[in-house]
N, C-alpha and C. Protein backbone atom coordinates (compact mmCIF):
# COMPACT_ATOMS: atom_id res chain seq x y z
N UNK A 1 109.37 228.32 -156.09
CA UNK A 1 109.34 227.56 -157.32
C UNK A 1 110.44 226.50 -157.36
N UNK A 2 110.82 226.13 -156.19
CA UNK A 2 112.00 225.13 -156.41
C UNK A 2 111.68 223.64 -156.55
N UNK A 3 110.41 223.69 -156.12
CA UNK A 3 110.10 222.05 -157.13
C UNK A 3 109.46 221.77 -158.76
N UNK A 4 109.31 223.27 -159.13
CA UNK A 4 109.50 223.13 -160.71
C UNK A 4 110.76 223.24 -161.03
N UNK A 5 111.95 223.95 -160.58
CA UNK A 5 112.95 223.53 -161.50
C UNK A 5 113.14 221.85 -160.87
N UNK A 6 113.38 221.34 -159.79
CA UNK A 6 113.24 219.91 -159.49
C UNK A 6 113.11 219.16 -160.75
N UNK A 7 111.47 219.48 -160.82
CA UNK A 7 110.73 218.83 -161.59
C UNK A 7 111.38 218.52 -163.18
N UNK A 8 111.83 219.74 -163.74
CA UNK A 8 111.79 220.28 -164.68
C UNK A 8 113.12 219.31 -164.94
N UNK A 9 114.16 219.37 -164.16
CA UNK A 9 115.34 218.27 -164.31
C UNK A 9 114.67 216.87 -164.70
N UNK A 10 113.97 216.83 -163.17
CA UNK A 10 113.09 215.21 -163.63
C UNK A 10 112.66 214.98 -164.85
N UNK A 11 112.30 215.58 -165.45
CA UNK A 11 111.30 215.86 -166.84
C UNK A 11 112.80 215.05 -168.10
N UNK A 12 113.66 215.72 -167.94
CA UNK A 12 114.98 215.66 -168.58
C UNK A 12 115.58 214.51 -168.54
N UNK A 13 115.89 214.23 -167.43
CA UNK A 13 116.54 212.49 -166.76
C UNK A 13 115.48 211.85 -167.65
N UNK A 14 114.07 211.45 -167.40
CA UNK A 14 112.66 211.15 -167.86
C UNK A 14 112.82 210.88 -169.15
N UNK A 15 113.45 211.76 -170.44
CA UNK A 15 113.35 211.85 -171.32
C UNK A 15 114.38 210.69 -171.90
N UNK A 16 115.40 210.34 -171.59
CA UNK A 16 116.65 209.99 -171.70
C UNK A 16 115.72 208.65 -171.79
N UNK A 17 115.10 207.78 -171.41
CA UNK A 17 115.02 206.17 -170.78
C UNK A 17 113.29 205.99 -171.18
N UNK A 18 113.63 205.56 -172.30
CA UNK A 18 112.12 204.92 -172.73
C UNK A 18 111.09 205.54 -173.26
N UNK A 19 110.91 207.01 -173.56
CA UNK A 19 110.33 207.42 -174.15
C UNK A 19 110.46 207.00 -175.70
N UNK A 20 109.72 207.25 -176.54
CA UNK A 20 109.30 206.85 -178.06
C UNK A 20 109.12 208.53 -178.58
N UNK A 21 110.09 208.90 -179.15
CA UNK A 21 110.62 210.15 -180.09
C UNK A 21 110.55 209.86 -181.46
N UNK A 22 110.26 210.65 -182.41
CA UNK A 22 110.58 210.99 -183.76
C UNK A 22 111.54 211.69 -183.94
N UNK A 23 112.60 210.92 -184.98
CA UNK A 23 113.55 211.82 -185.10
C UNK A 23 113.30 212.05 -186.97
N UNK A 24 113.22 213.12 -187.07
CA UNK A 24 113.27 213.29 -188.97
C UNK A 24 112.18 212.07 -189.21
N UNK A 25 110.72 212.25 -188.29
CA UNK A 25 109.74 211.99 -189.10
C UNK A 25 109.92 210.45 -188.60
N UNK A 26 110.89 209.82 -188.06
CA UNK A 26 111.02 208.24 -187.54
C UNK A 26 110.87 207.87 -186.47
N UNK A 27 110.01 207.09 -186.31
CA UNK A 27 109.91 206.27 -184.59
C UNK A 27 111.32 205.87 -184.01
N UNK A 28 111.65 206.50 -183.18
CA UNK A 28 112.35 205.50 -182.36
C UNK A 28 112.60 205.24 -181.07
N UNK A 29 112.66 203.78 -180.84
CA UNK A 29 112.37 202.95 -179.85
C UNK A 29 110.74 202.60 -179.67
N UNK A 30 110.63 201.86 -178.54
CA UNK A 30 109.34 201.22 -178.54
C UNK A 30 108.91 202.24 -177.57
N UNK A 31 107.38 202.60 -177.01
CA UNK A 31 106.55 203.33 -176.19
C UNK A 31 106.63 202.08 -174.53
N UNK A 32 106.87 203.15 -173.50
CA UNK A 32 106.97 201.83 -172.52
C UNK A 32 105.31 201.85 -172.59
N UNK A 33 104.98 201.04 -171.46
CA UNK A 33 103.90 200.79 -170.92
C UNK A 33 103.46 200.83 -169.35
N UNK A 34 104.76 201.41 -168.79
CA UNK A 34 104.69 201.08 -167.39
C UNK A 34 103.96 202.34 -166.64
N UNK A 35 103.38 202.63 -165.54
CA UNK A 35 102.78 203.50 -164.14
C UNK A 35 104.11 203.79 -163.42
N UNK A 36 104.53 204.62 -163.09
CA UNK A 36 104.76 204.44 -161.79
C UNK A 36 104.38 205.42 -160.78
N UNK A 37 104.11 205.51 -159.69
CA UNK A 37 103.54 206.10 -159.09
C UNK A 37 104.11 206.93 -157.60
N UNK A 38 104.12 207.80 -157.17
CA UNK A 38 105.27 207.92 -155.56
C UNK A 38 104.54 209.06 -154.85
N UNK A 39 103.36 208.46 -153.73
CA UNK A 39 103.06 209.05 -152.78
C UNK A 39 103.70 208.99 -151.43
N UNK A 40 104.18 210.37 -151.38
CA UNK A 40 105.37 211.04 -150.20
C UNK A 40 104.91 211.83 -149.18
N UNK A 41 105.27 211.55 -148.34
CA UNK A 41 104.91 212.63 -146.96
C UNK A 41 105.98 212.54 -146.24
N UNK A 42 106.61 213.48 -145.10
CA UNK A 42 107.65 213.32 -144.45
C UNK A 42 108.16 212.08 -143.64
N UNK A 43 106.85 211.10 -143.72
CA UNK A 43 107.43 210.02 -142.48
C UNK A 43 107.02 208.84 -143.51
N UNK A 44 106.41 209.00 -144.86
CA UNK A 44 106.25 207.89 -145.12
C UNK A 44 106.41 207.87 -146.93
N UNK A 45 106.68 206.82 -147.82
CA UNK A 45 106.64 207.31 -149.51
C UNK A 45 106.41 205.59 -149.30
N UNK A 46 105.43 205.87 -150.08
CA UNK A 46 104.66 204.55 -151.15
C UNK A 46 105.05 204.68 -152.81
N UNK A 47 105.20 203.79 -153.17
CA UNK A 47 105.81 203.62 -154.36
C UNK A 47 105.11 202.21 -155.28
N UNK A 48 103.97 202.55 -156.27
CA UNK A 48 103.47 201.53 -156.48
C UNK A 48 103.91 201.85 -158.02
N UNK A 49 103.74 200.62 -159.05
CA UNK A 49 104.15 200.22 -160.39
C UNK A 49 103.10 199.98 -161.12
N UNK A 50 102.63 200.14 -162.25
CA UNK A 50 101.29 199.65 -162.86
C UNK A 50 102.20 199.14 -164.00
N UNK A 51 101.36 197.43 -164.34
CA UNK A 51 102.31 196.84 -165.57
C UNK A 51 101.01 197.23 -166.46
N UNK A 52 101.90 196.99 -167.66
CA UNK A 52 101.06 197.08 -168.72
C UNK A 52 100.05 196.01 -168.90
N UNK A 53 100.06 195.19 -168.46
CA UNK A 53 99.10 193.48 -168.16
C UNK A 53 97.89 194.16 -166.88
N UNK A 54 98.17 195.17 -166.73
CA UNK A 54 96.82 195.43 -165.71
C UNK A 54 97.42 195.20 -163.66
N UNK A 55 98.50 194.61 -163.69
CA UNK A 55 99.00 194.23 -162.18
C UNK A 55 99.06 195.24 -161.60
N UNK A 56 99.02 195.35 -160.51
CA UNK A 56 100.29 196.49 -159.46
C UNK A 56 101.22 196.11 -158.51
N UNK A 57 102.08 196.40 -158.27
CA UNK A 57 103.55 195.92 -157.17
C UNK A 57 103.49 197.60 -156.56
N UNK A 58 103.47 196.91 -155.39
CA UNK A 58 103.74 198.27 -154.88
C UNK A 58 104.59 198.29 -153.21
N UNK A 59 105.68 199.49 -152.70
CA UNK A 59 106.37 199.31 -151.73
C UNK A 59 105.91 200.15 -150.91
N UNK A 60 105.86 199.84 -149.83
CA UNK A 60 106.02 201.24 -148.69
C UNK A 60 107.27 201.48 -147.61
N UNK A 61 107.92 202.57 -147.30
CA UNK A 61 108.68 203.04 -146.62
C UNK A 61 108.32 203.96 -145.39
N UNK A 62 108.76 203.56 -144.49
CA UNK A 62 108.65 204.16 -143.41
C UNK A 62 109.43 204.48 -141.91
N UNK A 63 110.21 205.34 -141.31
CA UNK A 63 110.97 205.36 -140.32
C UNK A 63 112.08 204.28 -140.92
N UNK A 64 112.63 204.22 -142.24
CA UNK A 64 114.05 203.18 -141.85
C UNK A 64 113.80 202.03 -141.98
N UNK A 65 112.15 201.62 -142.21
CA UNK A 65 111.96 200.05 -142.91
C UNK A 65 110.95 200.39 -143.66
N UNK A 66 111.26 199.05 -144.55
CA UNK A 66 110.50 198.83 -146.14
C UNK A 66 110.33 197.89 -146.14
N UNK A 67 108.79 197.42 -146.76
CA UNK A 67 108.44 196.52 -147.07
C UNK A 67 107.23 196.20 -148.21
N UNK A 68 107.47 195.48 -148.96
CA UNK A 68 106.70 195.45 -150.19
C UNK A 68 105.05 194.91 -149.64
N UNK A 69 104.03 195.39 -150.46
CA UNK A 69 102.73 195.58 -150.11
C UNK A 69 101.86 194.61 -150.75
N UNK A 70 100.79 194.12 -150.07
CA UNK A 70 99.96 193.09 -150.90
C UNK A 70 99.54 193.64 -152.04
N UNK A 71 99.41 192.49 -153.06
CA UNK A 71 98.87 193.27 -154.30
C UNK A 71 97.45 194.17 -154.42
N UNK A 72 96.37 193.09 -153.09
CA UNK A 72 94.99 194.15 -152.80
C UNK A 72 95.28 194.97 -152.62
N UNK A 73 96.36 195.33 -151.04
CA UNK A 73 96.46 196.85 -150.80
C UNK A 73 96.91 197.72 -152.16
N UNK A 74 98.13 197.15 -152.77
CA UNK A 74 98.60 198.18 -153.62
C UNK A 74 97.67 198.53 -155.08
N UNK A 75 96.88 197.75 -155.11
CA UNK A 75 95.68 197.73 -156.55
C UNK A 75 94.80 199.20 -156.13
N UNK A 76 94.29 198.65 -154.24
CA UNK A 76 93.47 199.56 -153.91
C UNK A 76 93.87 201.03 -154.11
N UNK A 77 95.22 200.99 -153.54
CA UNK A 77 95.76 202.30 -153.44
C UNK A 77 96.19 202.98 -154.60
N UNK A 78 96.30 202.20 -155.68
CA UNK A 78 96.38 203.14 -157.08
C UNK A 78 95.43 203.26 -157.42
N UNK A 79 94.10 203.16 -157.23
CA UNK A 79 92.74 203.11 -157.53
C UNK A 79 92.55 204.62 -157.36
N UNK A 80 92.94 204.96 -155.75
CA UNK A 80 92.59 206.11 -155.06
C UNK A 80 93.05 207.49 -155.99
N UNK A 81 92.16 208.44 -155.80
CA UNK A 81 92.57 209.54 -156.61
C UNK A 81 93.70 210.77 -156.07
N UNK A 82 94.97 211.14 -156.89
CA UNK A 82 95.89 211.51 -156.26
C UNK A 82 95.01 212.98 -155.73
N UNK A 83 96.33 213.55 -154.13
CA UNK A 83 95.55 214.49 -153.58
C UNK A 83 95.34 215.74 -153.67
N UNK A 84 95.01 215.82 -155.24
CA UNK A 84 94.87 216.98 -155.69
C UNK A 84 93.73 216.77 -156.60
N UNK A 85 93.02 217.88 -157.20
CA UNK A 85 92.48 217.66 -158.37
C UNK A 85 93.21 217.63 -159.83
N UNK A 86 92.39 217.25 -160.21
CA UNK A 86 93.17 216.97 -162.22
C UNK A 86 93.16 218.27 -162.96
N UNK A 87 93.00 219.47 -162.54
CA UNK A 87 92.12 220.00 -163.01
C UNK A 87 93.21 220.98 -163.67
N UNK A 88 93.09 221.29 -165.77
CA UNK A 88 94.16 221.72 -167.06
C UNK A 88 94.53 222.75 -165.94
N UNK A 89 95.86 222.89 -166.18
CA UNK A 89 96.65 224.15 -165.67
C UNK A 89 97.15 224.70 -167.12
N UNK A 90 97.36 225.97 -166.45
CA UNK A 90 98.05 227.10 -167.01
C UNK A 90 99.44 226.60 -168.00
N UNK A 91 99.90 226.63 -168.87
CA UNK A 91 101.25 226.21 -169.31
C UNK A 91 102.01 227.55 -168.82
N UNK A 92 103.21 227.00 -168.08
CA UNK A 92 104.14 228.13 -167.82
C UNK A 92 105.73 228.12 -168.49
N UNK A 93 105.77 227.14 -168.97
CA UNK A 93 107.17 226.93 -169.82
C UNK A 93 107.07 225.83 -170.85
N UNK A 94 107.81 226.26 -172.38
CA UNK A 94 107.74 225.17 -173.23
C UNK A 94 108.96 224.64 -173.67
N UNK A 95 109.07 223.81 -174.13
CA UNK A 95 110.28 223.79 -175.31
C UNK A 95 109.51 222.56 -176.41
N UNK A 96 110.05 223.23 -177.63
CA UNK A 96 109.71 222.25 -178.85
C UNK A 96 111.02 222.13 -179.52
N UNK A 97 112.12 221.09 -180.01
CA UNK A 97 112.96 220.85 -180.63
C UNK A 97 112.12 219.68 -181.86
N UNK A 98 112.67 219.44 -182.77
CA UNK A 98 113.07 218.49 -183.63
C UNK A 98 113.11 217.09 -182.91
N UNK A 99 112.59 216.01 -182.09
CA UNK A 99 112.30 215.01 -181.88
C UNK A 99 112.04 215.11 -180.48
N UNK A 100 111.81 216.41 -180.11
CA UNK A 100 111.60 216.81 -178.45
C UNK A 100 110.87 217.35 -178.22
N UNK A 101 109.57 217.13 -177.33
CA UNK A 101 108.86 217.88 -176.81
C UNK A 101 108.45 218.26 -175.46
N UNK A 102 108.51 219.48 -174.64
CA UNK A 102 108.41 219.52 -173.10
C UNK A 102 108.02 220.46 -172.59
N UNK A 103 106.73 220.42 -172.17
CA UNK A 103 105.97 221.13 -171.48
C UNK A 103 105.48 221.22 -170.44
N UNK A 104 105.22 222.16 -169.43
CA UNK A 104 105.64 222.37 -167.66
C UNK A 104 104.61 223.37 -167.94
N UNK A 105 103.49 222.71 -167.03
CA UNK A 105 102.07 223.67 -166.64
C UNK A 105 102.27 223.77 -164.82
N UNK A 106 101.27 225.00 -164.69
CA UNK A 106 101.22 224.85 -162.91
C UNK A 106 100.61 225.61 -162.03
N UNK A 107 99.92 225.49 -161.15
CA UNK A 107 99.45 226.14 -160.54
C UNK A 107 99.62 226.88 -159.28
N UNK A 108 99.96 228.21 -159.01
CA UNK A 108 100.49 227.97 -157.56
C UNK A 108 99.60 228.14 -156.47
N UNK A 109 99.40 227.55 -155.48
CA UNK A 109 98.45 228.31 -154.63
C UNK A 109 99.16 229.05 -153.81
N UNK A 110 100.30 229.52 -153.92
CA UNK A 110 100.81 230.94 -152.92
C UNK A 110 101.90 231.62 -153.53
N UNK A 111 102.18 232.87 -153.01
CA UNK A 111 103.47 233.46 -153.91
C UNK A 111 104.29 232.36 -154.00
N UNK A 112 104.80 231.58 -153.09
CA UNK A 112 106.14 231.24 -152.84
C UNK A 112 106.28 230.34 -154.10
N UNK A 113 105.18 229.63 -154.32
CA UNK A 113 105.15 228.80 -155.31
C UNK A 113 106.00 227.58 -154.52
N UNK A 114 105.37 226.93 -153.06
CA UNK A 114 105.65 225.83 -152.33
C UNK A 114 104.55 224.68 -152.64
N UNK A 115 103.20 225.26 -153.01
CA UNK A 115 102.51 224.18 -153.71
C UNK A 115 102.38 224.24 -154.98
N UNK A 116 101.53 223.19 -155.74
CA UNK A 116 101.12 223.65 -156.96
C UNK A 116 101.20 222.14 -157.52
N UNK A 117 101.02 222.53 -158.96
CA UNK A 117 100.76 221.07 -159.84
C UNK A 117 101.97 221.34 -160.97
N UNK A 118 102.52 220.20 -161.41
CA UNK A 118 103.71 220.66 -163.22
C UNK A 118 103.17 219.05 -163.29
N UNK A 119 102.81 220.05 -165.03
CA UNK A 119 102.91 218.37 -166.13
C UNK A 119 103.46 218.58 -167.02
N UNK A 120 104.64 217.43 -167.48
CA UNK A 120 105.33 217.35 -168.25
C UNK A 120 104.62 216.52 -169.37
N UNK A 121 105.06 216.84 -170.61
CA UNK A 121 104.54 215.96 -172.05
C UNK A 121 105.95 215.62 -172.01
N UNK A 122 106.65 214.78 -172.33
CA UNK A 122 107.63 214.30 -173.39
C UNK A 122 107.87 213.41 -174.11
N UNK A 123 108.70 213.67 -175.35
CA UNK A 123 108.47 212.76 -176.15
C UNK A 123 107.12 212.59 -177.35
N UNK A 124 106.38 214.34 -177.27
CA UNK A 124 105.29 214.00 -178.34
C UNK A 124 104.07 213.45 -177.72
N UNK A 125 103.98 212.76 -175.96
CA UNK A 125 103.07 212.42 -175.15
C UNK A 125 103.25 211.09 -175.17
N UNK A 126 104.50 210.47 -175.10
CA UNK A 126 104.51 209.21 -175.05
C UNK A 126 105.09 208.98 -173.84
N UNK A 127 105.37 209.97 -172.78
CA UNK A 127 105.53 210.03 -171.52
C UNK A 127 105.30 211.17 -170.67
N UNK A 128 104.66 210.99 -170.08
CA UNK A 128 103.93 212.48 -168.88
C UNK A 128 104.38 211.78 -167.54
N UNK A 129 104.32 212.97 -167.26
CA UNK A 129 104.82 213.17 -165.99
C UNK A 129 104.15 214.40 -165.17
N UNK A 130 103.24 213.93 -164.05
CA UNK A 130 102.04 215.07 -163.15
C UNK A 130 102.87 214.73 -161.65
N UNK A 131 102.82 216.25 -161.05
CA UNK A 131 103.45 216.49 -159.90
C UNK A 131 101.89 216.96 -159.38
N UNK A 132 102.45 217.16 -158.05
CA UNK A 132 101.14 217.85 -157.32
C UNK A 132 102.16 217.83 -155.40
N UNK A 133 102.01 219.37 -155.50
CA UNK A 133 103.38 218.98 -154.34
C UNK A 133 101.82 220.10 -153.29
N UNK A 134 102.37 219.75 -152.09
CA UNK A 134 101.63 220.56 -150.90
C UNK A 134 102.17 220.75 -150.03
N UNK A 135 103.04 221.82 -149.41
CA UNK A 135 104.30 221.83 -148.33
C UNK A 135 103.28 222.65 -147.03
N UNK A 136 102.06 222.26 -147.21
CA UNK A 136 100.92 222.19 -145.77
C UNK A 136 101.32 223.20 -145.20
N UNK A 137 101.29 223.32 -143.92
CA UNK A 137 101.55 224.44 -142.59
C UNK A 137 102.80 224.51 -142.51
N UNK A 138 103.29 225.20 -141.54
CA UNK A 138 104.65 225.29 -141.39
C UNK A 138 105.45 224.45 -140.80
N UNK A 139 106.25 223.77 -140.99
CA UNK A 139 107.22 223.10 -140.79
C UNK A 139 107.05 221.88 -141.86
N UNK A 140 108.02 220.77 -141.49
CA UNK A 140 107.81 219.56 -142.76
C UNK A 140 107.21 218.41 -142.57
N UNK A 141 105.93 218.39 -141.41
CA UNK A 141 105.56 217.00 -141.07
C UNK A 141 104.38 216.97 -141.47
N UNK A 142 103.61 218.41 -142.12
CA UNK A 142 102.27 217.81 -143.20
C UNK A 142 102.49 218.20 -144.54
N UNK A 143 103.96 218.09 -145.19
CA UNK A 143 104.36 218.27 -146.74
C UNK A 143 104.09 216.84 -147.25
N UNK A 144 103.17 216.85 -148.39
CA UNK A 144 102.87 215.48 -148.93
C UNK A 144 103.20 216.17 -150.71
N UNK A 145 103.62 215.19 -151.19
CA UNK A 145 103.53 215.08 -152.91
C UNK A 145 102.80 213.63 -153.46
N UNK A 146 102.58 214.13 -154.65
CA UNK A 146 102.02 212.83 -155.54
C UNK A 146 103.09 212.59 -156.65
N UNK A 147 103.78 211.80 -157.29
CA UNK A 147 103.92 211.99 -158.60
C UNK A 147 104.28 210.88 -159.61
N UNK A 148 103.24 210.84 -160.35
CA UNK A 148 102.67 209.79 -161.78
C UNK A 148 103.56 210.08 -162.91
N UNK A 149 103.98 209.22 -163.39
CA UNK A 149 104.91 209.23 -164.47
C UNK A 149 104.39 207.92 -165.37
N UNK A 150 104.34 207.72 -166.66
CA UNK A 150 103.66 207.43 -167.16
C UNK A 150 104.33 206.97 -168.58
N UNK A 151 104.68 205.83 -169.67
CA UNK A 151 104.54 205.52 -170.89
C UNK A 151 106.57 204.98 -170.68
N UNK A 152 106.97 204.44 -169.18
CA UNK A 152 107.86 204.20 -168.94
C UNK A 152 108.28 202.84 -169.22
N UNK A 153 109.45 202.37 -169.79
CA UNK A 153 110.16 200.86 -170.32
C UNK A 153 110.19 200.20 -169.23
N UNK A 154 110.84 198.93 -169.25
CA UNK A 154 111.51 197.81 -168.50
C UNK A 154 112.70 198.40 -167.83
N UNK A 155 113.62 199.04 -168.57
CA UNK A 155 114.73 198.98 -168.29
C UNK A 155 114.25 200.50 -167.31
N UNK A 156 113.95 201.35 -167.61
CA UNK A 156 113.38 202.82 -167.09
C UNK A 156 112.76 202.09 -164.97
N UNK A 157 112.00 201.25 -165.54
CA UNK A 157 111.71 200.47 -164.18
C UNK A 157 112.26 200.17 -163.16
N UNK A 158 113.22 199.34 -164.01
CA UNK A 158 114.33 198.89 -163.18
C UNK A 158 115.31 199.97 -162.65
N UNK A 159 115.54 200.86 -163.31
CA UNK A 159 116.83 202.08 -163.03
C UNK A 159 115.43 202.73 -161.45
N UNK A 160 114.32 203.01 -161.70
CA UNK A 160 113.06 203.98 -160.63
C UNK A 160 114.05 202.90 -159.25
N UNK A 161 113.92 201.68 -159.61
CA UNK A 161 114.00 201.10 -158.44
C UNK A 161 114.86 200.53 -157.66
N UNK A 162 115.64 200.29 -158.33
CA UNK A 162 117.45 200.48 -158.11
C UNK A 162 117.42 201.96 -157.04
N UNK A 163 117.39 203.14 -157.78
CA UNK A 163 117.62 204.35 -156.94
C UNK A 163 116.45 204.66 -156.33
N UNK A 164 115.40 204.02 -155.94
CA UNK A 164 114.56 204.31 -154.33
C UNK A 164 115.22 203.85 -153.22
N UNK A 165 115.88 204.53 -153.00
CA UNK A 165 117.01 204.68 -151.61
C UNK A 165 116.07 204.33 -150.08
N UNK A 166 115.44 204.89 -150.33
CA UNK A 166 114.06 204.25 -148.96
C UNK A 166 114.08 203.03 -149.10
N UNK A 167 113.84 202.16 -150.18
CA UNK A 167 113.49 201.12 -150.05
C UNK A 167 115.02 199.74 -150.10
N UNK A 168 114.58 199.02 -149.51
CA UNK A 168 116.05 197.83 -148.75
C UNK A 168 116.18 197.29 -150.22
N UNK A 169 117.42 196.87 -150.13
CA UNK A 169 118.07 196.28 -151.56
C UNK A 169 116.98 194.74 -151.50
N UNK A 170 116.49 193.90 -150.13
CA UNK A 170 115.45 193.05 -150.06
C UNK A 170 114.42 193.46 -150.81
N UNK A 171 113.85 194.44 -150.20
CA UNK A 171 112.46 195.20 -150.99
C UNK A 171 112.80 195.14 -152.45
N UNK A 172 113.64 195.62 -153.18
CA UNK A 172 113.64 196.11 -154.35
C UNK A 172 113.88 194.74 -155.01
N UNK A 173 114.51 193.79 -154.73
CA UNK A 173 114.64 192.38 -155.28
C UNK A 173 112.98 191.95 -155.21
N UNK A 174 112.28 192.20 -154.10
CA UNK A 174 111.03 191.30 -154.25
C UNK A 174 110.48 192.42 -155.25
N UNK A 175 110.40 193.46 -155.33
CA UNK A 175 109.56 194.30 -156.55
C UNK A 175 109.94 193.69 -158.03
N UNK A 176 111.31 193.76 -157.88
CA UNK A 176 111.22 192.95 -159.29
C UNK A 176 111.27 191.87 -160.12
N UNK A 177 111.08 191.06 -158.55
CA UNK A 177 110.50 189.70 -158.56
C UNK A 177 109.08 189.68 -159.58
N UNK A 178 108.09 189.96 -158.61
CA UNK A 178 106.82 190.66 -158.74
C UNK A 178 106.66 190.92 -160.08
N UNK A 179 107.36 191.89 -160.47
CA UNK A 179 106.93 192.40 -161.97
C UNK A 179 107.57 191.12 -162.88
N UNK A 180 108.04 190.38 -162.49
CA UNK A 180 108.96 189.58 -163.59
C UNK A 180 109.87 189.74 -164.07
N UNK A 181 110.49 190.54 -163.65
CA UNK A 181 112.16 191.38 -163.99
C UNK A 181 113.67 190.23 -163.77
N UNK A 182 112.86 189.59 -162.59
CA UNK A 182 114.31 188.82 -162.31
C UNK A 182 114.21 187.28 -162.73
């Protein structure tokens, strides 16, 4: 189960940057609008963006170089359905506070709890967040993850892409070229 607690941090960081909370019954802040998206495997993580205007920007990493992706390829590839099914899981942990909401569903397919699915609500559902991890056969060269995060800001954007460490401080300037950031 060590990529639900992972996760479960992620969920937290997540919460902090752009979500749209009620506090005592009041909106606050605006709802982002952004995708982002991060299909991972040991030798390779794609990292595509969905704007709220309908675009996609998207990077790929691989062996120690990065390079940002045509917009066909990266449109196509968020098109594609992540490699799991969608299919409601189980809720296995909640929390409800007073302008907080966070919920962690999942499925395992083995004791170890090395695969499986967690979705986070936060924020009341003004940001989710779906994992879908698969740590394959043994060893780490057919472990692939998916993970969609969803109802994310400008500024939330910019922080995803700043810290994608795979990708070259070049790469990450042309991504937020792309989106219109710079």
């Amino acid at each position: 189960m060590r990529w639900l607690a992972a996760l479960a941090a992620l969920g937290l960081v997540a919460a902090c940057d752009g979500s749209n909370v009620e506090v005592n019954g009041v909106e606050v802040g605006e709802p982002g609008g952004y995708t982002v998206e991060i299909r991972a495997s040991d030798i390779e993580q794609t990292y595509l963006i969905l704007t709220p205007d309908g675009r996609t920007v998207g990077a790929r990493s691989a062996e120690g170089a990065s390079a940002l992706m045509d917009s066909t390829r990266a449109q196509a590839l968020a098109a594609e359905a992540p490699p799991r099914n969608e299919e409601t899981a189980p809720e296995v942990f909640s929390m409800r506070v007073p302008g907080f909401e966070m919920s962690v569903a999942g499925n395992e397919d083995d004791a170890n709890g090395d695969n499986g699915q967690v979705r986070m609500n936060i924020g009341g559902g003004r940001q989710n967040i779906t994992v879908h991890a698969d740590e394959g056969g043994p060893g780490e060269a057919d472990d692939r993850a998916y993970v969609r995060i969803t109802g994310m800001d400008e500024n939330a954007v910019r922080e995803f892409i700043a810290e994608a460490d795979e990708l070259s401080p070049a790469v990450q300037a042309q991504m937020l070229t792309e989106l219109g950031f710079e």
